[in-house]
C-alpha atoms as a PDB file:
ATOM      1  CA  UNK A   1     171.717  34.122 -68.346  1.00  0.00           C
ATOM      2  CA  UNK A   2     173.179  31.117 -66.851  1.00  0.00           C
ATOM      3  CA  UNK A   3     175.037  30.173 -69.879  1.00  0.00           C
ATOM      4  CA  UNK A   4     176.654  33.609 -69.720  1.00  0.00           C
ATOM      5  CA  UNK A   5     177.391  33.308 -66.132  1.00  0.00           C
ATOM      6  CA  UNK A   6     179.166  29.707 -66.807  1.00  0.00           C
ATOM      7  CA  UNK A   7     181.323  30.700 -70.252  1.00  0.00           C
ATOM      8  CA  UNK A   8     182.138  33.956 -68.113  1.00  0.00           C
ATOM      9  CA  UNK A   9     183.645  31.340 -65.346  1.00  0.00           C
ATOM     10  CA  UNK A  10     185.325  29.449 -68.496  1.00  0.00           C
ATOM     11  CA  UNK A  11     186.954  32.695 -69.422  1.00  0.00           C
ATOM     12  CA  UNK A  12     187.976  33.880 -66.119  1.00  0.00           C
ATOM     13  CA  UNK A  13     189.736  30.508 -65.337  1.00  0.00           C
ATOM     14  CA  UNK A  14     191.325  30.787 -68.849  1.00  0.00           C
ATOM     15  CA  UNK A  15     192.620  34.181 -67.939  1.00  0.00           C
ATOM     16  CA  UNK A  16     194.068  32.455 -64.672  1.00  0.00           C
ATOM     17  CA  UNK A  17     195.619  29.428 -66.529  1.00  0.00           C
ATOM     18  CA  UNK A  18     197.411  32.452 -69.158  1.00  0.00           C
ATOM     19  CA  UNK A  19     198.435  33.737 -65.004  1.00  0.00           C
ATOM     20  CA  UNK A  20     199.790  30.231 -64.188  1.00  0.00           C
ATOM     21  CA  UNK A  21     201.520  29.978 -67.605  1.00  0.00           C
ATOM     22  CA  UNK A  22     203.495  33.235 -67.025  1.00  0.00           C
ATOM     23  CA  UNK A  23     204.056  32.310 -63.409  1.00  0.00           C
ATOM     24  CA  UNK A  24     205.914  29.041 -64.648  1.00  0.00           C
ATOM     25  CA  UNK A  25     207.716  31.289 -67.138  1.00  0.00           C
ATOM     26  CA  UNK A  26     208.954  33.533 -64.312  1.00  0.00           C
ATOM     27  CA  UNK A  27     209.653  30.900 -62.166  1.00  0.00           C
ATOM     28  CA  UNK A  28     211.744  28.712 -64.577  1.00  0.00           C
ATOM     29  CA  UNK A  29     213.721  32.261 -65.978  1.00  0.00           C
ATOM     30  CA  UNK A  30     214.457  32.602 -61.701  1.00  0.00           C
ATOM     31  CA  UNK A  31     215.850  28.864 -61.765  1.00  0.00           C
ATOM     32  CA  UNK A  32     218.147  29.138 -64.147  1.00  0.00           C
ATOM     33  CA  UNK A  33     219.011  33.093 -63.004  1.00  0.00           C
ATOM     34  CA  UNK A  34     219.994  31.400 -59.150  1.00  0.00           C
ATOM     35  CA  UNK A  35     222.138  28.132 -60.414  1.00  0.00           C
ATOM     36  CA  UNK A  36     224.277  30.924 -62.769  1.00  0.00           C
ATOM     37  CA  UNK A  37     224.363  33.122 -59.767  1.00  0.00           C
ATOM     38  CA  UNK A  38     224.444  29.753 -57.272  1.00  0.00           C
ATOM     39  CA  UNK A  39     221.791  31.762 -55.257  1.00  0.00           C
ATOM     40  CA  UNK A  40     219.651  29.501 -53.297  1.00  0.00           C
ATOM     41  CA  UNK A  41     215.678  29.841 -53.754  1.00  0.00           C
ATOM     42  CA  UNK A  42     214.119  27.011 -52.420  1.00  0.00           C
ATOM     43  CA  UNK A  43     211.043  25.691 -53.991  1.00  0.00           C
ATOM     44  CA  UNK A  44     211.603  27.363 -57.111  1.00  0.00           C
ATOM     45  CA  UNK A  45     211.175  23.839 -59.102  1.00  0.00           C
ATOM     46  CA  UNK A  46     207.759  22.981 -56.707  1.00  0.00           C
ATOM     47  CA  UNK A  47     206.547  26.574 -57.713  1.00  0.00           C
ATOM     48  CA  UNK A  48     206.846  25.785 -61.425  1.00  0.00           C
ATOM     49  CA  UNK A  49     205.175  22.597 -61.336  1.00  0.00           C
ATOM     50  CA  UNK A  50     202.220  24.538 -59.383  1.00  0.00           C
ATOM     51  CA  UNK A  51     202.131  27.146 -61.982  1.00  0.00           C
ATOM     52  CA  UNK A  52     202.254  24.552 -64.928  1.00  0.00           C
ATOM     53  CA  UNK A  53     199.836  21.885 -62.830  1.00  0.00           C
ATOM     54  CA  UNK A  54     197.456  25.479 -62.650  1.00  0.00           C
ATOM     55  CA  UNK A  55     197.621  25.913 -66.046  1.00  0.00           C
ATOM     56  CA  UNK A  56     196.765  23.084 -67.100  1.00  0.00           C
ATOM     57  CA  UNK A  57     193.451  21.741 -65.303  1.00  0.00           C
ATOM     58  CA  UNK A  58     192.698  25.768 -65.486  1.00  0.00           C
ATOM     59  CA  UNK A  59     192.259  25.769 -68.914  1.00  0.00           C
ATOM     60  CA  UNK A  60     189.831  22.569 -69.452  1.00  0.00           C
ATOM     61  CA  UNK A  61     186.369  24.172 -69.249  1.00  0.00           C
ATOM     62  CA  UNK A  62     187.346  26.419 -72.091  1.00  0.00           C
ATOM     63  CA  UNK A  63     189.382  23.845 -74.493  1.00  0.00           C
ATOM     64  CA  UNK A  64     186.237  21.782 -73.935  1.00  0.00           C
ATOM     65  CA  UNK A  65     183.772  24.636 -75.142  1.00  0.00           C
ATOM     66  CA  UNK A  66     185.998  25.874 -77.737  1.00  0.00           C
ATOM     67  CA  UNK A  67     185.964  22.218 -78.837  1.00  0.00           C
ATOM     68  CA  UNK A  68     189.556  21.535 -78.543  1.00  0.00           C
ATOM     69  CA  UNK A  69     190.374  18.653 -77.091  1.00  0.00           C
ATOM     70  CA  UNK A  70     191.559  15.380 -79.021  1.00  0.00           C
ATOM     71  CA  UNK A  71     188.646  13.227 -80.714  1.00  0.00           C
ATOM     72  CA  UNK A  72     188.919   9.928 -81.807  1.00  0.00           C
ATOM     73  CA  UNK A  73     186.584  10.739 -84.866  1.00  0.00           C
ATOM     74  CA  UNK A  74     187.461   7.572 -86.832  1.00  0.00           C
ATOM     75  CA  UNK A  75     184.446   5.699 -85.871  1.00  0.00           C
ATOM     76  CA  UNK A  76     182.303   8.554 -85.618  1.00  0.00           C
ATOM     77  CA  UNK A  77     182.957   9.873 -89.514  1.00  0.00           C
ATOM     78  CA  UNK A  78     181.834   5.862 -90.725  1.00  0.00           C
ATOM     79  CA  UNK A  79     178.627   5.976 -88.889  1.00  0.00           C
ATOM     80  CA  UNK A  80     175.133   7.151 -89.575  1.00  0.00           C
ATOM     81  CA  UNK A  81     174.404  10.789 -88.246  1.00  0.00           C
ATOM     82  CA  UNK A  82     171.369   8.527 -85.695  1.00  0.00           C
ATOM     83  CA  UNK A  83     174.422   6.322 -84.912  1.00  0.00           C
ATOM     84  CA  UNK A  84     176.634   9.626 -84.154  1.00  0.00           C
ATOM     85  CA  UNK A  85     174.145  11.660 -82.157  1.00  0.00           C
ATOM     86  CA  UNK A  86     173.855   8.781 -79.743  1.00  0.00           C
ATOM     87  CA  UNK A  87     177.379   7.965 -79.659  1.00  0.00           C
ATOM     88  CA  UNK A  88     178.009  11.491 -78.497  1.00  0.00           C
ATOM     89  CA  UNK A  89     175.271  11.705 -76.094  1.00  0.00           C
ATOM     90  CA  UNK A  90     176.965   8.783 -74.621  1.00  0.00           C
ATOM     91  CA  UNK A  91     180.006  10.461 -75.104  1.00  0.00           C
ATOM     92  CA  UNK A  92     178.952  13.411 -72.971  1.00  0.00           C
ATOM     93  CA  UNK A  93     176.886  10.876 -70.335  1.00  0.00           C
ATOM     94  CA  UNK A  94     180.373   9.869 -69.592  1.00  0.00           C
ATOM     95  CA  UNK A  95     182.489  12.555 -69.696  1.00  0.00           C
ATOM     96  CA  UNK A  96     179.797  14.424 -67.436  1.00  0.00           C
ATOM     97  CA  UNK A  97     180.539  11.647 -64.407  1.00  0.00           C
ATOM     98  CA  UNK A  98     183.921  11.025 -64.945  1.00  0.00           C
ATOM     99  CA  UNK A  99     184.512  15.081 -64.418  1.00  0.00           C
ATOM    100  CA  UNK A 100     181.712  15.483 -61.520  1.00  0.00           C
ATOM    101  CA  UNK A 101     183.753  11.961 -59.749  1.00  0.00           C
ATOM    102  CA  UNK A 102     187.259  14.080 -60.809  1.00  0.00           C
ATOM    103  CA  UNK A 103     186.106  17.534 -59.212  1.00  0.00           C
ATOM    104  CA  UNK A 104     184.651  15.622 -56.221  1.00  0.00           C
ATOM    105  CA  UNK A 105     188.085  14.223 -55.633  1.00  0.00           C
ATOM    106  CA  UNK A 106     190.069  17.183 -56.026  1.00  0.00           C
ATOM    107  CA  UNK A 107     187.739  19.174 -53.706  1.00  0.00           C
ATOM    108  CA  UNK A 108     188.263  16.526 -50.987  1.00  0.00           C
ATOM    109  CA  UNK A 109     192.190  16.874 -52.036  1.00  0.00           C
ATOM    110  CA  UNK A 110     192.161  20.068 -51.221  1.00  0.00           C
ATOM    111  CA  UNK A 111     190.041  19.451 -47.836  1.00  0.00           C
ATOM    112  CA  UNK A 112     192.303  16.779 -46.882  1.00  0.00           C
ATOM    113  CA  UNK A 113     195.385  18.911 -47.228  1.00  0.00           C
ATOM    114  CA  UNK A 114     193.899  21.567 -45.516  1.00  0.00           C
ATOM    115  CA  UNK A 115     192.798  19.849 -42.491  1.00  0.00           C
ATOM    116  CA  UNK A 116     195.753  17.522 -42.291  1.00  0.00           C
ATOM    117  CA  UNK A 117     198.299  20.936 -42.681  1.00  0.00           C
ATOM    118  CA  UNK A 118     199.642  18.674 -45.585  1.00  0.00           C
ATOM    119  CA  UNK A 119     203.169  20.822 -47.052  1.00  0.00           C
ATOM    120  CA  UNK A 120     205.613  20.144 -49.894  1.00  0.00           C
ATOM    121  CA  UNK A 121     208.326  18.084 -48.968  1.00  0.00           C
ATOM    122  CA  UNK A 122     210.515  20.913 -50.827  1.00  0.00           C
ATOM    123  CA  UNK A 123     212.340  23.741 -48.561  1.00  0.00           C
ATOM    124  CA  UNK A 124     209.933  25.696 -48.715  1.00  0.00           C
ATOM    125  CA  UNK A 125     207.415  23.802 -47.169  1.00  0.00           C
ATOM    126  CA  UNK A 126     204.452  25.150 -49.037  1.00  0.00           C
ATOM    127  CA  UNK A 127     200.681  23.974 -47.878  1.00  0.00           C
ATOM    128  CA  UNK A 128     199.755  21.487 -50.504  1.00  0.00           C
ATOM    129  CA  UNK A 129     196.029  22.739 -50.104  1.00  0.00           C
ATOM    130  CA  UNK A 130     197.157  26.205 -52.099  1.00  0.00           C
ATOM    131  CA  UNK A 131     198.571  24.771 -55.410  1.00  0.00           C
ATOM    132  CA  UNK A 132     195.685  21.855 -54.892  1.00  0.00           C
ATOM    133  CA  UNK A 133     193.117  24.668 -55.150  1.00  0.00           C
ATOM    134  CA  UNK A 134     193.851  25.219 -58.704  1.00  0.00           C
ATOM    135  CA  UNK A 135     193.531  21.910 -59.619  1.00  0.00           C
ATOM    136  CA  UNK A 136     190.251  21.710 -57.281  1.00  0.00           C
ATOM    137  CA  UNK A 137     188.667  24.934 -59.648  1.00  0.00           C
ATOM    138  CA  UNK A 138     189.553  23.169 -63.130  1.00  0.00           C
ATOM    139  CA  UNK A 139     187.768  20.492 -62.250  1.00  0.00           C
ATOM    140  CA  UNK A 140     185.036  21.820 -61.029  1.00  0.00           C
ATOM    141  CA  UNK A 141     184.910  24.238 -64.139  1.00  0.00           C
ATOM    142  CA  UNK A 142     185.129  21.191 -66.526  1.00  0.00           C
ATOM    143  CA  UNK A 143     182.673  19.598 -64.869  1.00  0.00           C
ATOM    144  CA  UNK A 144     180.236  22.383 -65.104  1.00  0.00           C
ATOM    145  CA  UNK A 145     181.757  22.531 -68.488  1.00  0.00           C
ATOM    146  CA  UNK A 146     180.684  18.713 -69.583  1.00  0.00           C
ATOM    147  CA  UNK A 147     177.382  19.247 -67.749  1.00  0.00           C
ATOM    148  CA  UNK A 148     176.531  22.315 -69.720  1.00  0.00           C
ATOM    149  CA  UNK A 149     177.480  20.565 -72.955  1.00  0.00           C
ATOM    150  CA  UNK A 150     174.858  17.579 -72.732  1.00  0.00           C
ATOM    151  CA  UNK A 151     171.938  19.987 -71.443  1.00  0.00           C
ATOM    152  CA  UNK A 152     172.733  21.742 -74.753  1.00  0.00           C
ATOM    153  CA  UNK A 153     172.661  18.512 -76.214  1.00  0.00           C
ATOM    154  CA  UNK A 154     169.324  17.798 -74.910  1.00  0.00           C
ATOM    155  CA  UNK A 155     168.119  21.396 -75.271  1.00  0.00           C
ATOM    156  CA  UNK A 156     169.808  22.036 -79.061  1.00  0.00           C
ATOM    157  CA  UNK A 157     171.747  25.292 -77.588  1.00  0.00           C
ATOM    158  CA  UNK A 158     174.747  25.877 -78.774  1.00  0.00           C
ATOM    159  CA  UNK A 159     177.686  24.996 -76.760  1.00  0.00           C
ATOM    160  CA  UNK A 160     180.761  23.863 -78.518  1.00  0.00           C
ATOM    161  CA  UNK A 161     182.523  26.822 -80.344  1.00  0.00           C
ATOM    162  CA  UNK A 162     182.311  26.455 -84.401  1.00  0.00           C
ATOM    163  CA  UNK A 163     185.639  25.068 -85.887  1.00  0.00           C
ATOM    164  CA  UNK A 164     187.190  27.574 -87.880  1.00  0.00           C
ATOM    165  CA  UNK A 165     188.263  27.323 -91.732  1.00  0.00           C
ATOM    166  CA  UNK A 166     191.418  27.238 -90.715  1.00  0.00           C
ATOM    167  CA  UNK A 167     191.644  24.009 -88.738  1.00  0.00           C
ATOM    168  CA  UNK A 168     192.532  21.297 -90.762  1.00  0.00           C
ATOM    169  CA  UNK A 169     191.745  17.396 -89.926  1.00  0.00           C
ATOM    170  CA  UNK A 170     194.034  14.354 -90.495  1.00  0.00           C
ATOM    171  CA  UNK A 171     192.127  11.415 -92.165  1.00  0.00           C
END
């Protein structure tokens, strides 16, 4: 049930980082729209960082479980499968408290923006605690994310999605 619960959070913040990606889309398309038409939106260029920032740290829990990100497999493909297991326990060890440290930070981020009334330095002068919030919910996805992996590690669950045929590996 829990697992469900979590890869239903993965999916929802994936659906929010495909949100963000659009939004940068939009924004970008009104960019260049206003300098043809020398209209002046302020904060267009902050508002497409946001939305590409968003997209980004929105989408970790779910690259992680679908197994996506970049591994350095050289060492790991030259070792014994003992040698492997524990070098991706340790793997996962670290990953889990570098991500729990990360979302801890961008939570207080977010705090400290709030409580400060921190705002962008653009024209628009939007509260830095509202595009902060995305980052703040990435990392605490990817955190849950990491933590979920090495309990399945412990537990032999399934996490990690299966590669597919069609993903090919460099040697």
């Amino acid at each position: 049930m829990l697992n469900r619960l979590a890869f239903g959070f993965y999916k929802v913040l994936l659906v929010l980082a495909g949100v963000a990606m659009i939004a940068a889309f939009v924004s970008i398309m009104l960019n260049i729209m206003a300098r043809i038409f020398l209209w002046n939106i302020p904060g267009l260029d902050g508002y497409a960082g946001y939305a590409i920032a968003a997209a980004l740290f929105l989408a970790l829990p779910s690259t992680l479980q679908s197994n996506e990100h970049i591994r350095a497999t050289l060492l790991l493909d030259h070792v014994s499968p003992g040698a492997k297991g524990v070098m991706e326990t340790v793997a996962l060890l670290l990953g889990t408290g570098i991500s729990i440290f990360l979302a801890w930070f961008s939570i207080r981020l977010v705090w400290v923006s709030y409580t400060l009334h921190d705002v962008a330095f653009t024209g628009d002068a939007t509260p830095m605690w509202i595009p902060q919030l995305s980052m703040a919910l990435g990392c605490v996805g990817f955190a849950m994310a990491f933590a979920q992996a090495l309990w399945s590690r412990f537990t032999g669950v399934p996490f990690f999605a299966e590669a597919s045929d069609e993903v090919t590996h460099a040697d």
